[in-house]
Protein backbone atom coordinates (compact mmCIF):
# COMPACT_ATOMS: atom_id res chain seq x y z
CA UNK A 1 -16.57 -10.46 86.47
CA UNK A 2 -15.95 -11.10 82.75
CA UNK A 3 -17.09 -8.40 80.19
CA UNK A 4 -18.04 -8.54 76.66
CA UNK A 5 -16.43 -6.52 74.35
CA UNK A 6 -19.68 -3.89 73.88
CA UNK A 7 -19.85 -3.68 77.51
CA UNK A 8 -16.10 -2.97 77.24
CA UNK A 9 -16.75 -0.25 74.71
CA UNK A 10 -19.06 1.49 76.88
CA UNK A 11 -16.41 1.72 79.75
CA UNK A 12 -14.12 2.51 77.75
CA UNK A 13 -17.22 5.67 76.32
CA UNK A 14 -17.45 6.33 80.21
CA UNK A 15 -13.69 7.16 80.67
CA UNK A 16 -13.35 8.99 77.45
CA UNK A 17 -16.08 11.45 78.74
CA UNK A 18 -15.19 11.78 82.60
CA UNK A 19 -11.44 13.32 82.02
CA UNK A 20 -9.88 11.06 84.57
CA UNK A 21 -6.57 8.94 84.78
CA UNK A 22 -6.85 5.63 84.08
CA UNK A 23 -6.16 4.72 87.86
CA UNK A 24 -8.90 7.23 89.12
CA UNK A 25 -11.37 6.03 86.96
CA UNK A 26 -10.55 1.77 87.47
CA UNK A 27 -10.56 3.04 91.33
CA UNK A 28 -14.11 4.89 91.19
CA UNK A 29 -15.82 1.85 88.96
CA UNK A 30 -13.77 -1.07 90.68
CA UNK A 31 -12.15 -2.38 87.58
CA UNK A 32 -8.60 -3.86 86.99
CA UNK A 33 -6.35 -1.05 85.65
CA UNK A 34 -4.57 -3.60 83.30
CA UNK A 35 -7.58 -5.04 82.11
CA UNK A 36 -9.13 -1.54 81.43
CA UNK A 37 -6.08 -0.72 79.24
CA UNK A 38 -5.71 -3.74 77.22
CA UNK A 39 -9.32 -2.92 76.29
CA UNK A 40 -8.90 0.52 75.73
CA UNK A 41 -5.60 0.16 73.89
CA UNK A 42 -7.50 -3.05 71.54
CA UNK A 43 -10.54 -0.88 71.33
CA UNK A 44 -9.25 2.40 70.35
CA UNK A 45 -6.62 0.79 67.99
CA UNK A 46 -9.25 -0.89 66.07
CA UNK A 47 -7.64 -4.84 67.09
CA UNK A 48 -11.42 -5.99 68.76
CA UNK A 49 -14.18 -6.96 65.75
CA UNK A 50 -16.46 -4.34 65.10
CA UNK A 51 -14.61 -1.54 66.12
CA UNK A 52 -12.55 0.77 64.65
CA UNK A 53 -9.39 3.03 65.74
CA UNK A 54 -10.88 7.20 66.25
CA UNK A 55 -10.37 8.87 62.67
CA UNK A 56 -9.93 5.39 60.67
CA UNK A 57 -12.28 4.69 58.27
CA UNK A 58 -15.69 3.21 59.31
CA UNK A 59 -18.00 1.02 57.20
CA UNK A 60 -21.70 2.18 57.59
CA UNK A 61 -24.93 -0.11 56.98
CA UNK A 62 -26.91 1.46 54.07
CA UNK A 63 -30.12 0.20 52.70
CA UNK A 64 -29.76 -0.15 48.85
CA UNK A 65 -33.20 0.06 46.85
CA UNK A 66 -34.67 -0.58 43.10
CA UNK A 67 -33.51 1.68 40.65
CA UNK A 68 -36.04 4.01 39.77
CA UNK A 69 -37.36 3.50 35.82
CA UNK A 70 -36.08 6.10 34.66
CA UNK A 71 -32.60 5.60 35.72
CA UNK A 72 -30.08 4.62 33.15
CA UNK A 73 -27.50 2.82 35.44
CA UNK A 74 -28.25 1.55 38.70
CA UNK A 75 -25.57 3.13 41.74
CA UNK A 76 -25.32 1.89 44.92
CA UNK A 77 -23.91 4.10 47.16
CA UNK A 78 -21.85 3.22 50.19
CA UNK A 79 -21.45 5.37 53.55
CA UNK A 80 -17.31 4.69 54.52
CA UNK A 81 -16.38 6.80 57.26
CA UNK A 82 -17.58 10.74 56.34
CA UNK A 83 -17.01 10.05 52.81
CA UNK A 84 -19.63 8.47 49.86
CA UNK A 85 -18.29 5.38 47.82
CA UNK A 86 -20.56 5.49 44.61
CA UNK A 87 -20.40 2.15 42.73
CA UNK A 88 -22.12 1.24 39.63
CA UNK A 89 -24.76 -1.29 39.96
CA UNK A 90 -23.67 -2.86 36.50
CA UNK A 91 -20.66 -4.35 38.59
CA UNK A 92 -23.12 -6.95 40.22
CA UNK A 93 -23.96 -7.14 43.60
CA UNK A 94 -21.01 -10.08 43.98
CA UNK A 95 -18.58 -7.28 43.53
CA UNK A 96 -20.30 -4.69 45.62
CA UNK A 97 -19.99 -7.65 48.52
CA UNK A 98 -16.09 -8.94 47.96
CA UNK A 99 -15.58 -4.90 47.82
CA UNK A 100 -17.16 -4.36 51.37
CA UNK A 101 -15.26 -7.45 52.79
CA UNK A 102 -11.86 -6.20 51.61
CA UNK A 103 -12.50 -2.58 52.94
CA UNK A 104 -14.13 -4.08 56.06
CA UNK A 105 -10.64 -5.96 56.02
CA UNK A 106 -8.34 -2.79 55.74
CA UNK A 107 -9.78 -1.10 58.57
């Protein structure tokens, strides 16, 4: 049976959380060892789109509202991993985007 890559990712969620070998798990869920660890090994290194390697940096959807009135400057604050990326909304929203893309590009 062929598996996306979420499904993948939620195998690969299962195995992280049951403490088993990789054989002992495959054998208890009927998958294909090698095909469980060329998932695991793309997942967990970050290789398959959307996901990222544990402790890499992670790019967050935010929702990024109107500037109050009484706000001088405008700052648009991105969520990357743990940390806040503040940018100044003076810089144009063109730069905010070709800012994402080469961070989403890095991780």
């Amino acid at each position: 049976m062929r598996r996306s890559r979420e499904q993948w990712a939620q195998i690969v969620e299962q195995f992280e959380r049951s403490g088993q070998s990789h054989d002992a798990f495959c054998a208890q869920q009927r998958l294909n060892v090698g095909s469980f660890r060329g998932w695991l090994y793309r997942l967990r290194s970050g290789a398959a789109q959307g996901k990222v390697a544990r402790g890499a940096t992670r790019l967050l959807p935010v929702r990024v509202g109107p500037a109050d009135a009484s706000d001088e400057e405008t700052v648009i604050e991105l969520a990357v991993g743990e940390a806040m990326l503040r940018v100044r909304g003076a810089l144009g929203p063109v730069y905010v985007a070709e800012l994402v893309t080469l961070l989403r590009n890095r991780c």
